[in-house]
C-alpha atoms as a PDB file:
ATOM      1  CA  UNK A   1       0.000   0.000   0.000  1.00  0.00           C
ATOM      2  CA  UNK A   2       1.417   3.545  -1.030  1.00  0.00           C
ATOM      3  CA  UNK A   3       2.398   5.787   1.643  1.00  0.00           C
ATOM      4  CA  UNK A   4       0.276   8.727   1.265  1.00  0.00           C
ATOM      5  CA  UNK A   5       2.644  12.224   1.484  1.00  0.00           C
ATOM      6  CA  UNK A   6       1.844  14.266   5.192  1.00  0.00           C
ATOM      7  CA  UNK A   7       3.719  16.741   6.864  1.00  0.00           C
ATOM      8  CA  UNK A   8       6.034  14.478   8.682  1.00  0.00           C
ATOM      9  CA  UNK A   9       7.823  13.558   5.615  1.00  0.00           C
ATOM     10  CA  UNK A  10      11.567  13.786   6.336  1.00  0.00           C
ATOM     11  CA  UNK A  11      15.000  12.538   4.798  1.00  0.00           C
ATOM     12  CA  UNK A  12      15.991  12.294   1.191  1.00  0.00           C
ATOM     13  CA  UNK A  13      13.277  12.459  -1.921  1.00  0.00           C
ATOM     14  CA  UNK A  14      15.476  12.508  -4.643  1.00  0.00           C
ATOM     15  CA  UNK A  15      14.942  14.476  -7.611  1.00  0.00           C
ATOM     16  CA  UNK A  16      14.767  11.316 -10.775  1.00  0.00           C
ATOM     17  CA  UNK A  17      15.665  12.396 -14.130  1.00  0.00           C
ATOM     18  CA  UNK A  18      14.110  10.939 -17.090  1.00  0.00           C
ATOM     19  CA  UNK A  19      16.730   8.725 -18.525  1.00  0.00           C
ATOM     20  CA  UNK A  20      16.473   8.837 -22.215  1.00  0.00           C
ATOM     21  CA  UNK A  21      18.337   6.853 -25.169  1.00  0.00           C
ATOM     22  CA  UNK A  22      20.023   8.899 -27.985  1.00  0.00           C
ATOM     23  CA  UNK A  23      17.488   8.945 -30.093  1.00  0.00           C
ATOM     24  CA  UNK A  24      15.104  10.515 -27.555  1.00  0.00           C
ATOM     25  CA  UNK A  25      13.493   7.281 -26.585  1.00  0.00           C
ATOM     26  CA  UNK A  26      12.804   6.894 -23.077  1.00  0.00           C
ATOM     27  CA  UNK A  27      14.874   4.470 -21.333  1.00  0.00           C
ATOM     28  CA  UNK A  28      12.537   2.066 -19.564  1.00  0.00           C
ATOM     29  CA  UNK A  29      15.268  -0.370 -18.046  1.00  0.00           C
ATOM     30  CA  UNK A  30      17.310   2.522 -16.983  1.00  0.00           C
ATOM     31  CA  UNK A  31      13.604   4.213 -15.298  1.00  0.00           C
ATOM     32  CA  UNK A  32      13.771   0.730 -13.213  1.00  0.00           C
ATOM     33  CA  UNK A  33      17.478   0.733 -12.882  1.00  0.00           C
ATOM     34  CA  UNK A  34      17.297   4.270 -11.236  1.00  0.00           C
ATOM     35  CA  UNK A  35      13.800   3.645  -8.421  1.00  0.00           C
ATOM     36  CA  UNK A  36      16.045   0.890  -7.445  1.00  0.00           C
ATOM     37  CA  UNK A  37      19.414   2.731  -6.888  1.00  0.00           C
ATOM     38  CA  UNK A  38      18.015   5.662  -5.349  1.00  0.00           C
ATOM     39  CA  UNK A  39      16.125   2.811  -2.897  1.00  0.00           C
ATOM     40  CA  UNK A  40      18.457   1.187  -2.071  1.00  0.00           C
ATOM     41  CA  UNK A  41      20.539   3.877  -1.201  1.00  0.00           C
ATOM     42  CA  UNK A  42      19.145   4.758   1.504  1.00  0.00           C
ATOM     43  CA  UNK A  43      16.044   7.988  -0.039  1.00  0.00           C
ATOM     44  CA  UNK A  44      12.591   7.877   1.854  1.00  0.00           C
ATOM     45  CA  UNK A  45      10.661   8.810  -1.502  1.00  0.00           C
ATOM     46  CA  UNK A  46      10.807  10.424  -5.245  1.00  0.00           C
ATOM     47  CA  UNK A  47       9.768  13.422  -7.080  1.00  0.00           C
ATOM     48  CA  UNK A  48       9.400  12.378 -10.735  1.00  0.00           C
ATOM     49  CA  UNK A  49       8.431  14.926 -13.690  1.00  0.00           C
ATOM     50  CA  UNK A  50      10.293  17.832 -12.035  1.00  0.00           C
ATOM     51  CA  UNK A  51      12.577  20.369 -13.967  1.00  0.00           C
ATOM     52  CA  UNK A  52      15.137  17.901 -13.446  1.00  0.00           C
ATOM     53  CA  UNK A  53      12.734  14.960 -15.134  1.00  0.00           C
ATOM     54  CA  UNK A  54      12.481  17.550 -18.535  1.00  0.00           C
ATOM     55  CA  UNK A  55       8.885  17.161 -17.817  1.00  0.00           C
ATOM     56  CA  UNK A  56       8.359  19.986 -20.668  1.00  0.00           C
ATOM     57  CA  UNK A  57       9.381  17.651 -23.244  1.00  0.00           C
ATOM     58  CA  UNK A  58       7.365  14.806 -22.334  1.00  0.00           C
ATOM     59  CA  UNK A  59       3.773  14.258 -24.057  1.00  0.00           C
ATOM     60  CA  UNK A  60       1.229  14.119 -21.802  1.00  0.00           C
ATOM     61  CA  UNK A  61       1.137  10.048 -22.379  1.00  0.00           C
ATOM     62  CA  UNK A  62       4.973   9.841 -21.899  1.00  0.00           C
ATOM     63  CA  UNK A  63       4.411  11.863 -18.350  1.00  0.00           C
ATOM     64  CA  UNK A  64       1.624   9.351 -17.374  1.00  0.00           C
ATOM     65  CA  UNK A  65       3.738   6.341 -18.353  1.00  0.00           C
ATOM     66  CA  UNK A  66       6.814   7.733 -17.045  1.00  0.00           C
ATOM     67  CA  UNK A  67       5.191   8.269 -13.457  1.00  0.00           C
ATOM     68  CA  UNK A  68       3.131   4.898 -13.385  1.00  0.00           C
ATOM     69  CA  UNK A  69       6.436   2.923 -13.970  1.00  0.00           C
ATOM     70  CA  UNK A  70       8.300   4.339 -11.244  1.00  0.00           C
ATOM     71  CA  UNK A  71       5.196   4.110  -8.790  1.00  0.00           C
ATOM     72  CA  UNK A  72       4.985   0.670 -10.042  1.00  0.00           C
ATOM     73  CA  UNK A  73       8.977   0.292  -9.816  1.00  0.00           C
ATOM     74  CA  UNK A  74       8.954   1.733  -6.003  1.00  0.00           C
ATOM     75  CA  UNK A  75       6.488  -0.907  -4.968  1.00  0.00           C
ATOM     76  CA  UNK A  76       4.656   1.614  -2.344  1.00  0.00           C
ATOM     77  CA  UNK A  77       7.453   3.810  -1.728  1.00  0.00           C
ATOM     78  CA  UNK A  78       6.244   7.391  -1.822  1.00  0.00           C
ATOM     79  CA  UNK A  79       6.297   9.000  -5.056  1.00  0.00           C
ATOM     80  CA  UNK A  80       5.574  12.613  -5.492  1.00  0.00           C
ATOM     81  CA  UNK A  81       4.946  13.620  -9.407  1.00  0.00           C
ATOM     82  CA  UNK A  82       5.423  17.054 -10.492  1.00  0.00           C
ATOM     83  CA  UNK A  83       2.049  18.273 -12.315  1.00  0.00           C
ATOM     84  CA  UNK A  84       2.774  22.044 -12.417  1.00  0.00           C
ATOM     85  CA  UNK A  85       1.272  22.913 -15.931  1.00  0.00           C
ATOM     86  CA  UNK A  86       0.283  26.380 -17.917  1.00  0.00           C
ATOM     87  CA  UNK A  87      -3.733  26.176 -17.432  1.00  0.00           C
ATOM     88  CA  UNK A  88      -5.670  23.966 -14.296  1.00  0.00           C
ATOM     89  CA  UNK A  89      -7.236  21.164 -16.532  1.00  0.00           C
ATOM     90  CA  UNK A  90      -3.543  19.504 -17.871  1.00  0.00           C
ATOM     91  CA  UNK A  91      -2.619  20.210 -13.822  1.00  0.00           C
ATOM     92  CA  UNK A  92      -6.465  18.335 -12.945  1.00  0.00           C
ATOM     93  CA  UNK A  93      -6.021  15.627 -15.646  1.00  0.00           C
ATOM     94  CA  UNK A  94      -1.919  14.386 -14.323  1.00  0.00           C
ATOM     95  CA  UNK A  95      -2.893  14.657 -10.660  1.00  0.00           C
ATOM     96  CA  UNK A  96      -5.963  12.712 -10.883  1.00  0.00           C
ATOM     97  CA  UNK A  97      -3.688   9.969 -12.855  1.00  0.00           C
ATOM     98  CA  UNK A  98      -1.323   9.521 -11.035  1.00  0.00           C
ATOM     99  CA  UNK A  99      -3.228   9.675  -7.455  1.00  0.00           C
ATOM    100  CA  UNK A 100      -5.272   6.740  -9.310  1.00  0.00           C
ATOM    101  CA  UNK A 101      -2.385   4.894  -9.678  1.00  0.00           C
ATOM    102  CA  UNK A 102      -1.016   5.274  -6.205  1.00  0.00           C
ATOM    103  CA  UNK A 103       1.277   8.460  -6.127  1.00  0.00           C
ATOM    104  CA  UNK A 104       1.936   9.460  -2.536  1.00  0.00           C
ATOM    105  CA  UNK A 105       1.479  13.674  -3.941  1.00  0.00           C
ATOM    106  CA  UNK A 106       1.903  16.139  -6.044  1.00  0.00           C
ATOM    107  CA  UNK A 107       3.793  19.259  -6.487  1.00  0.00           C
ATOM    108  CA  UNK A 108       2.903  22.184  -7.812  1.00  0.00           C
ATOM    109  CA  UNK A 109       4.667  25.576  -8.472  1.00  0.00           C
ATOM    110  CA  UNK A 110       3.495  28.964  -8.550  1.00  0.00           C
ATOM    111  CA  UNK A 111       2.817  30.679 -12.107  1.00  0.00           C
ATOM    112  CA  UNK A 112       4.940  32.722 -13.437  1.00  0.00           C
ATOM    113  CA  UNK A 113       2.169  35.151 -14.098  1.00  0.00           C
ATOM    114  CA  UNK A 114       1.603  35.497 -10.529  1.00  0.00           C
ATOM    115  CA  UNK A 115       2.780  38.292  -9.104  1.00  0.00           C
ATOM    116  CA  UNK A 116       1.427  39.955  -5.762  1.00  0.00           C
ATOM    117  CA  UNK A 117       0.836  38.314  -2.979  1.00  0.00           C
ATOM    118  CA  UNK A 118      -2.842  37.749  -3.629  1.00  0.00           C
ATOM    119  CA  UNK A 119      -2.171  36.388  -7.152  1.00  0.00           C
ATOM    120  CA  UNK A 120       0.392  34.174  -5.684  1.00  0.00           C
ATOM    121  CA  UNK A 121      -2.210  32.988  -2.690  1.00  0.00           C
ATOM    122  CA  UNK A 122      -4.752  33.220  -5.107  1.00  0.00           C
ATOM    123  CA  UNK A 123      -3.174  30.671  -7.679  1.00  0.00           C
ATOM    124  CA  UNK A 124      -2.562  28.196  -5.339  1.00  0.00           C
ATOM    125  CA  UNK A 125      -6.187  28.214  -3.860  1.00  0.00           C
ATOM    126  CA  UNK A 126      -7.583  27.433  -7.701  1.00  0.00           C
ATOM    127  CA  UNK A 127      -4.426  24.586  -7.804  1.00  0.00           C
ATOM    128  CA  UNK A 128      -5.703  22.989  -5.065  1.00  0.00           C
ATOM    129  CA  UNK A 129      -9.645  23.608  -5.999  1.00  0.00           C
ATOM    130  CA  UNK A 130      -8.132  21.601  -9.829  1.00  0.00           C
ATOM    131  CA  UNK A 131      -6.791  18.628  -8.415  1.00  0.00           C
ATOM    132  CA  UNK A 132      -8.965  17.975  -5.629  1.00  0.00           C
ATOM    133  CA  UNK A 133      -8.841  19.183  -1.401  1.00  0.00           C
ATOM    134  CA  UNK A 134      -7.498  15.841  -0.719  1.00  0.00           C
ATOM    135  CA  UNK A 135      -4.758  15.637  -2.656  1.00  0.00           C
ATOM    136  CA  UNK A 136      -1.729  15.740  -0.456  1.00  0.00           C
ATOM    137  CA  UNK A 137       0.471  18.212  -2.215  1.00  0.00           C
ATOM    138  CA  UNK A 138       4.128  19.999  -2.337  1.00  0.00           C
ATOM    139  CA  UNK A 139       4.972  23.469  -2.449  1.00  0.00           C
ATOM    140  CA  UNK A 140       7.369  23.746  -4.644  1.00  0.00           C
ATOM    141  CA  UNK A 141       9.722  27.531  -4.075  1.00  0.00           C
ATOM    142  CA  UNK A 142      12.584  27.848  -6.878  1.00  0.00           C
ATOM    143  CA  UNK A 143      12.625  31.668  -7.673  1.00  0.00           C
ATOM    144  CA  UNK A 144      15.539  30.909  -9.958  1.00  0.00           C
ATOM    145  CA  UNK A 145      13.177  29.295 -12.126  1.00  0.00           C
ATOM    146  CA  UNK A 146       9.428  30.428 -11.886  1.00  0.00           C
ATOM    147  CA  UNK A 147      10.190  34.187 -11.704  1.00  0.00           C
ATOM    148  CA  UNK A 148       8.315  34.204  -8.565  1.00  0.00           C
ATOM    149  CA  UNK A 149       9.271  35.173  -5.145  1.00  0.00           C
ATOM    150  CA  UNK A 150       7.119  33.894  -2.205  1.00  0.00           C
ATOM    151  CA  UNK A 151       7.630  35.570   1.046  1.00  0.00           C
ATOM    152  CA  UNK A 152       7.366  33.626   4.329  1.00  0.00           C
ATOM    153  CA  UNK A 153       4.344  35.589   4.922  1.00  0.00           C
ATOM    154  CA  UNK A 154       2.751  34.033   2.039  1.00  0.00           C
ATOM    155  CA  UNK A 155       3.919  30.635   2.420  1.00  0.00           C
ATOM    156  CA  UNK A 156       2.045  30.719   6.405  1.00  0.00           C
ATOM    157  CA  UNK A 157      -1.040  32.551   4.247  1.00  0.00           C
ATOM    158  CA  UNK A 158      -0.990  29.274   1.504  1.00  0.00           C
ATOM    159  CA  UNK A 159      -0.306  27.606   4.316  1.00  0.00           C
ATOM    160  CA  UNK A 160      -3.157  28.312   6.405  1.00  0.00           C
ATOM    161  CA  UNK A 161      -5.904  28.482   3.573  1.00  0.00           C
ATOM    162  CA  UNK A 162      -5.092  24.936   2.219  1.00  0.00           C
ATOM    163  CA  UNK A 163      -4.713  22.188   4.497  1.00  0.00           C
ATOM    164  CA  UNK A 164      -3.562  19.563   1.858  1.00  0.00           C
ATOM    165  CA  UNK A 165      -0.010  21.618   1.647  1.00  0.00           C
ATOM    166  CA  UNK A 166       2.012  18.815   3.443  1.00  0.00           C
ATOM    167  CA  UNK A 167       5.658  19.748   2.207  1.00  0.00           C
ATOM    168  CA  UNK A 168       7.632  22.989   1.653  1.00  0.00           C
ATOM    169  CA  UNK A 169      10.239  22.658  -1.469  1.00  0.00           C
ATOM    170  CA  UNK A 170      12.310  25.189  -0.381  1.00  0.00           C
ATOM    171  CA  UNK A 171      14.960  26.501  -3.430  1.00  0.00           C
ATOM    172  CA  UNK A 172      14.789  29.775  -2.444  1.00  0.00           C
ATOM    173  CA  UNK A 173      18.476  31.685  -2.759  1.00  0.00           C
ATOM    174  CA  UNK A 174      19.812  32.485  -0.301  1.00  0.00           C
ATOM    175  CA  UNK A 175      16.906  31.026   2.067  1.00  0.00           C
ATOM    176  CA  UNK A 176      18.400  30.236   5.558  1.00  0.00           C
ATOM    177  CA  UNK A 177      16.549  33.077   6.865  1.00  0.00           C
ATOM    178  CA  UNK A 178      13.652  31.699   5.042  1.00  0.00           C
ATOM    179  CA  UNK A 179      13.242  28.491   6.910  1.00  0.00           C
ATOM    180  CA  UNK A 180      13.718  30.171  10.224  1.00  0.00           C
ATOM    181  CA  UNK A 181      11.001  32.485   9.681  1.00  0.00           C
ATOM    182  CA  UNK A 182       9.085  29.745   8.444  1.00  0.00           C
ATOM    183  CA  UNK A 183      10.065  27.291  12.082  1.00  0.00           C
ATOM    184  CA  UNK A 184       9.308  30.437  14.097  1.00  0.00           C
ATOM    185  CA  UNK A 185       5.706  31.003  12.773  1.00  0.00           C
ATOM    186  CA  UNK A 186       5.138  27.712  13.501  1.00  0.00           C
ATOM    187  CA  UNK A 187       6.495  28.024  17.076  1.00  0.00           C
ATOM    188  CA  UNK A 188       4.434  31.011  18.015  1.00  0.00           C
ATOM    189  CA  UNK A 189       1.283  28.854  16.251  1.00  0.00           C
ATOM    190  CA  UNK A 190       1.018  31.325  13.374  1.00  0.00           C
ATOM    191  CA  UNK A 191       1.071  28.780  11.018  1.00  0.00           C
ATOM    192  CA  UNK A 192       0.602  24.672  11.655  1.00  0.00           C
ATOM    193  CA  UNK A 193       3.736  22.352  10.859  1.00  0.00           C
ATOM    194  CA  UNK A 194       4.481  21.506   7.359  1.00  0.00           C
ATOM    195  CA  UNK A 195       7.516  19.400   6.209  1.00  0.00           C
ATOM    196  CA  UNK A 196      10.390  21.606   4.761  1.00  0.00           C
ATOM    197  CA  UNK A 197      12.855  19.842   1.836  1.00  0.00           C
ATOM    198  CA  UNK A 198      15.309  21.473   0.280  1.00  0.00           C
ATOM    199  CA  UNK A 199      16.395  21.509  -2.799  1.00  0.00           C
ATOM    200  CA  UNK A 200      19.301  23.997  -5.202  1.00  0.00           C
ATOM    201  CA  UNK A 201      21.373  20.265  -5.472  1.00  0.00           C
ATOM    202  CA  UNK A 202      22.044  20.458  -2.023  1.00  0.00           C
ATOM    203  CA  UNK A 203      24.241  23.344  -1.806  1.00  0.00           C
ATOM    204  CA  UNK A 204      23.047  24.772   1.425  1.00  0.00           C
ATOM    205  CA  UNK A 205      22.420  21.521   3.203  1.00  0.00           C
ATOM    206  CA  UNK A 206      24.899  21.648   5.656  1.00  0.00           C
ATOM    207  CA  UNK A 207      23.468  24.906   7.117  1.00  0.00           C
ATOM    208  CA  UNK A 208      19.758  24.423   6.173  1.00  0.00           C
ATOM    209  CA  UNK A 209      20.053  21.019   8.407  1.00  0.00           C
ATOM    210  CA  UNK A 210      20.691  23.026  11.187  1.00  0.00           C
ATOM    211  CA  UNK A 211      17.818  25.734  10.412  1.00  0.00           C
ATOM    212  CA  UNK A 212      15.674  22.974  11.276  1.00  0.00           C
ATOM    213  CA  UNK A 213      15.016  21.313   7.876  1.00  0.00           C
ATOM    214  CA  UNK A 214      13.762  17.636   7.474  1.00  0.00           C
ATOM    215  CA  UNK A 215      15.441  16.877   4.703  1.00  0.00           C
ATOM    216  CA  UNK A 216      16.136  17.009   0.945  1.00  0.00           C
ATOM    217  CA  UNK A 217      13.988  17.220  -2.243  1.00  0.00           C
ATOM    218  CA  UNK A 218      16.987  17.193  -4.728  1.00  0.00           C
ATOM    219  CA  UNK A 219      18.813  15.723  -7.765  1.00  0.00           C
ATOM    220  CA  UNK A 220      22.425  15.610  -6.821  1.00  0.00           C
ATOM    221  CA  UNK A 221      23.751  12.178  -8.516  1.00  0.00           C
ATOM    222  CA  UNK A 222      25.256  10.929  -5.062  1.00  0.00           C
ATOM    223  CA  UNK A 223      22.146  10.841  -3.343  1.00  0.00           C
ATOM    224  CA  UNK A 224      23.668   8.081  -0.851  1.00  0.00           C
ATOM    225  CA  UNK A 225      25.944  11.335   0.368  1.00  0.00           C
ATOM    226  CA  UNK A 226      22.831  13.529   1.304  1.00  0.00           C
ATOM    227  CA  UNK A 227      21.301  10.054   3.008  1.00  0.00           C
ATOM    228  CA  UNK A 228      24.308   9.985   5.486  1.00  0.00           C
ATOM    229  CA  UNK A 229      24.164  13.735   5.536  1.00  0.00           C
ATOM    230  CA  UNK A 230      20.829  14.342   6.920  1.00  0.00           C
ATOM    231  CA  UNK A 231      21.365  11.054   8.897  1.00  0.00           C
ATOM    232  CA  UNK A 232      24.662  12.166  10.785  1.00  0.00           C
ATOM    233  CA  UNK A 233      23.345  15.587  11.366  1.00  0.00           C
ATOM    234  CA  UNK A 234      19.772  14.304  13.092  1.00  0.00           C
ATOM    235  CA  UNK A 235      22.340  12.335  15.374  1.00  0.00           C
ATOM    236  CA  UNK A 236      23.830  15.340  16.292  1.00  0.00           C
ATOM    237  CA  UNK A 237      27.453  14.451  14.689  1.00  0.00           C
ATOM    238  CA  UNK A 238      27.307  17.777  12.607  1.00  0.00           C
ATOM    239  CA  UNK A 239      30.909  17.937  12.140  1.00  0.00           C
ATOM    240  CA  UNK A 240      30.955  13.944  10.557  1.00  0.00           C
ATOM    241  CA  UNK A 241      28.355  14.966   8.214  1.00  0.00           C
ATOM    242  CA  UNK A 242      30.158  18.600   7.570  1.00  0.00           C
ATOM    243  CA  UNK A 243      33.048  16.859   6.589  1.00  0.00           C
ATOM    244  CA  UNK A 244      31.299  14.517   4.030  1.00  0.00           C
ATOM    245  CA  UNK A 245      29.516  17.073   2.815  1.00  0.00           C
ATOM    246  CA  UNK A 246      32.950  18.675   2.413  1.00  0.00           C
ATOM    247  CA  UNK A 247      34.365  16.070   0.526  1.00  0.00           C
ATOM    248  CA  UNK A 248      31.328  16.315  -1.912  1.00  0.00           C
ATOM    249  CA  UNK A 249      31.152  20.300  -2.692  1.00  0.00           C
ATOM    250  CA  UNK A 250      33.260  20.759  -5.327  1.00  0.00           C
ATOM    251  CA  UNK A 251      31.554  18.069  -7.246  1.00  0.00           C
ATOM    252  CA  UNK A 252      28.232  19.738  -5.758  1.00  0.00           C
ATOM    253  CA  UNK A 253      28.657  23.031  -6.958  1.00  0.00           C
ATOM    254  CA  UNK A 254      30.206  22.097 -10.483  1.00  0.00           C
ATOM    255  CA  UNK A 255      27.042  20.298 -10.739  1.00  0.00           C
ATOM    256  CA  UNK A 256      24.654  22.975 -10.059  1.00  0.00           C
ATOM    257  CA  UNK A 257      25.522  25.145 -12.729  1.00  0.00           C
ATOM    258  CA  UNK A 258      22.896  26.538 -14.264  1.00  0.00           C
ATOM    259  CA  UNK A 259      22.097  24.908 -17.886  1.00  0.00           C
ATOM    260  CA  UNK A 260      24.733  21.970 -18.146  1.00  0.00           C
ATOM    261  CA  UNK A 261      23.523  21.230 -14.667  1.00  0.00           C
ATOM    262  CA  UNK A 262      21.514  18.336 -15.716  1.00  0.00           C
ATOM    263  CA  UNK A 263      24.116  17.156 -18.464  1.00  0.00           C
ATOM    264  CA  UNK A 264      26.605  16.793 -15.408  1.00  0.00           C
ATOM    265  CA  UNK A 265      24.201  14.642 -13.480  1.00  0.00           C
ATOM    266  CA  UNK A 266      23.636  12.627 -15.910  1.00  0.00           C
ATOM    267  CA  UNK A 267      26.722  11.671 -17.249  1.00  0.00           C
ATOM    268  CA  UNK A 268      27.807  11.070 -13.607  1.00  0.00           C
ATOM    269  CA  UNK A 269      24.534   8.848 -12.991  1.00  0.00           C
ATOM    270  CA  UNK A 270      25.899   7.085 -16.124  1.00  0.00           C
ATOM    271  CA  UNK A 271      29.614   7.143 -14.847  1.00  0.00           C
ATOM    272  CA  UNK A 272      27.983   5.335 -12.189  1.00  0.00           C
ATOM    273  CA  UNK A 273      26.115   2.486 -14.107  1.00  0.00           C
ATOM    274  CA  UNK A 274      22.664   3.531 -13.154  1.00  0.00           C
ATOM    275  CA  UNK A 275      22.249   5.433 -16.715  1.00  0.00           C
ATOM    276  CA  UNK A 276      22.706   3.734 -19.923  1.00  0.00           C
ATOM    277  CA  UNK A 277      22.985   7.204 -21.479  1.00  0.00           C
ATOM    278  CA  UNK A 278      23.475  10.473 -20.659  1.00  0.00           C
ATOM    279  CA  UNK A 279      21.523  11.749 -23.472  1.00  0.00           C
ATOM    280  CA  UNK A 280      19.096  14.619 -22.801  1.00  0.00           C
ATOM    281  CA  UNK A 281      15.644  15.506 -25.042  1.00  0.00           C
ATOM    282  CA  UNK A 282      16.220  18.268 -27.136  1.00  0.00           C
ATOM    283  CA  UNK A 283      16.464  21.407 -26.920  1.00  0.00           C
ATOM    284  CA  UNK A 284      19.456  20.605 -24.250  1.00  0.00           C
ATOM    285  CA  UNK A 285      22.644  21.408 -23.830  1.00  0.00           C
ATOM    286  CA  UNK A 286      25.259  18.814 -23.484  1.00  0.00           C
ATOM    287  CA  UNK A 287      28.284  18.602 -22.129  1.00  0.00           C
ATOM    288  CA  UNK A 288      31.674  19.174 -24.093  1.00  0.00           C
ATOM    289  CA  UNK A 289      34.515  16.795 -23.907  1.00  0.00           C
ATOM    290  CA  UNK A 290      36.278  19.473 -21.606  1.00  0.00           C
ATOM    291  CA  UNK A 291      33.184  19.624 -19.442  1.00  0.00           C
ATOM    292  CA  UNK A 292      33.202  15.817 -19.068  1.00  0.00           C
ATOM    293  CA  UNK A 293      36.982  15.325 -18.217  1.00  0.00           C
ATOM    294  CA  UNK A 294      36.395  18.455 -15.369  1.00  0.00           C
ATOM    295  CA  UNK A 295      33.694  16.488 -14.187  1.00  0.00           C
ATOM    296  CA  UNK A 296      36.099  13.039 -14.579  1.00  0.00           C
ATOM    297  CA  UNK A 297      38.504  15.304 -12.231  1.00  0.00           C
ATOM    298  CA  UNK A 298      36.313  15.861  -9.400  1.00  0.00           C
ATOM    299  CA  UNK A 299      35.196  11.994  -9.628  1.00  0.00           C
ATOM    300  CA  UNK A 300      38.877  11.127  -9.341  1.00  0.00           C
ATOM    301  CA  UNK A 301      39.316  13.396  -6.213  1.00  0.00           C
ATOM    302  CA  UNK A 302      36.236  12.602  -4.764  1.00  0.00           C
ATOM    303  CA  UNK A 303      37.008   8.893  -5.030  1.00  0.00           C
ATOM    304  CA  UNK A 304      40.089   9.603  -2.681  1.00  0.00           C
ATOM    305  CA  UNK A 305      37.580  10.861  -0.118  1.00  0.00           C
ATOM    306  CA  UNK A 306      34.419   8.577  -0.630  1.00  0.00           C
ATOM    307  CA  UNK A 307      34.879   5.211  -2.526  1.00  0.00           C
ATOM    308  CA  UNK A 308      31.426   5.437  -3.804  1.00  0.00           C
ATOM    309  CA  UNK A 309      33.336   7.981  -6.682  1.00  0.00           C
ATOM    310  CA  UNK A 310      34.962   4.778  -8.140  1.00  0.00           C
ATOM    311  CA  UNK A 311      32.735   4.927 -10.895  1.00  0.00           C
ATOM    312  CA  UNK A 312      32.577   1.424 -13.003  1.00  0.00           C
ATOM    313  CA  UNK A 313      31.724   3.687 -16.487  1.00  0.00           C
END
């Protein structure tokens, strides 16, 4: 039975790109491949058909098929599927789908056409009125992206006027201030408890841990790292899980570029036999060979750190 998404969702929900082959064809044994890596390394649940997933370049059958085999794949492991879409009924039609077929949630970002704080509270209320009140559902926060900045005020107003909103995405840059505006509302009882993930690869983790995050709702292709990450810094050994996270940053950051982000975490999801291919749908933009021996570099150095860099590709 699939674990439905609530606001005590914690740990690592990794981010799942959509593997493809070169011609564009998804990659079905490399979909199974990955549920089953990121599993059994340790994450708590998956957000499919994200910006990482190139949702905009799947048809809306590929998006439906794509989600059901990974539910299917993660045998009642949560799944989250990303159903953000232009208009309400493409956003209605995906969410009902993949609820139907046991998704644990959705997430949903604000439109880039929202603007003030009413239009941003305002958008959210007709989301949620779309895909149904009892939908459990993820905010998802990534400025960089959608154009759209959400202030803590407004997340405790969305907050407040829609009690499906289990989980907080939190991208915002730089955020640490975010989240402990967002723990203190909570703490005074302006606004109920919601789960807060992060995401931007990771970058911040190390400090957004300590803001009083429960986790991360990321991509970055050593997923096993943020596992230990969040698990050494729950046990209170903050400087073990700085010092892995150490180890990692350079890799991290080179990464997160924005652009040939995803082109880096693929070939190193490849590098690291989960990925037949790190192809990418077009419009992309790949890597060069000089971006792929700098990324071969940081694998090498990493490797002296963390043996899980000894990549078999």
């Amino acid at each position: 039975m699939t674990q439905i998404l609530d606001n005590k969702a914690a740990g690592v929900y990794a981010i799942a790109p959509t593997p493809f082959h070169a011609d564009g064809a998804i990659d079905w044994p490399s979909v199974d491949r990955m549920v089953d890596f990121y599993f059994e390394t340790g994450c708590d649940g998956l957000t499919v058909l994200g910006v990482l997933g190139e949702a905009g370049k799947l048809d809306a059958d590929e998006a439906l098929a794509v989600a059901q085999r990974v539910i299917t794949r993660a045998n009642g492991k949560p799944v989250i599927v990303g159903v953000s879409a232009p208009g309400f009924a493409a956003m209605r039609s995906l969410a009902h789908a993949v609820m139907d077929r046991g998704a644990a949630g959705v997430m949903i970002a604000p439109s880039a056409a929202a603007r003030t704080d009413d239009q941003i509270a305002g958008y959210f209320r007709g989301a949620v009125e779309a895909v149904g009140a009892d939908v459990p559902w993820v905010l998802q926060d990534f400025p960089q992206v959608t154009g759209v900045v959400v202030a803590p005020a407004v997340i405790a107003r969305i907050v407040r006027e829609n009690p499906s909103l289990m989980v907080l995405k939190h991208e915002d840059w730089p955020g640490l201030e975010k989240i402990s505006t967002l723990r203190g509302y909570e703490a005074d009882g302006s606004m109920r408890r919601i789960a807060i993930l992060v995401g931007n690869n990771g970058l911040f983790l190390d400090f957004e841990l300590n803001r009083g995050v429960d986790g991360a709702n990321t991509g970055y292709a050593f997923p096993d790292m943020l596992v230990d990450c969040v698990r050494l810094a729950k046990q209170g050994k903050r400087d073990d899980a700085q010092d892995l996270f150490d180890a990692h940053l350079p890799l991290l950051r080179y990464e997160q570029q924005p652009g040939v982000g995803l082109a880096v975490r693929k070939y190193v999801l490849k590098r690291r036999g989960i990925l037949s291919s790190d192809a990418m749908r077009k419009p992309a933009t790949p890597l060069t060979a000089l971006g792929r021996a700098e990324v071969d570099y940081l694998l090498d150095r990493l490797a002296r750190r963390d043996p899980r860099a000894i990549c078999k590709g």
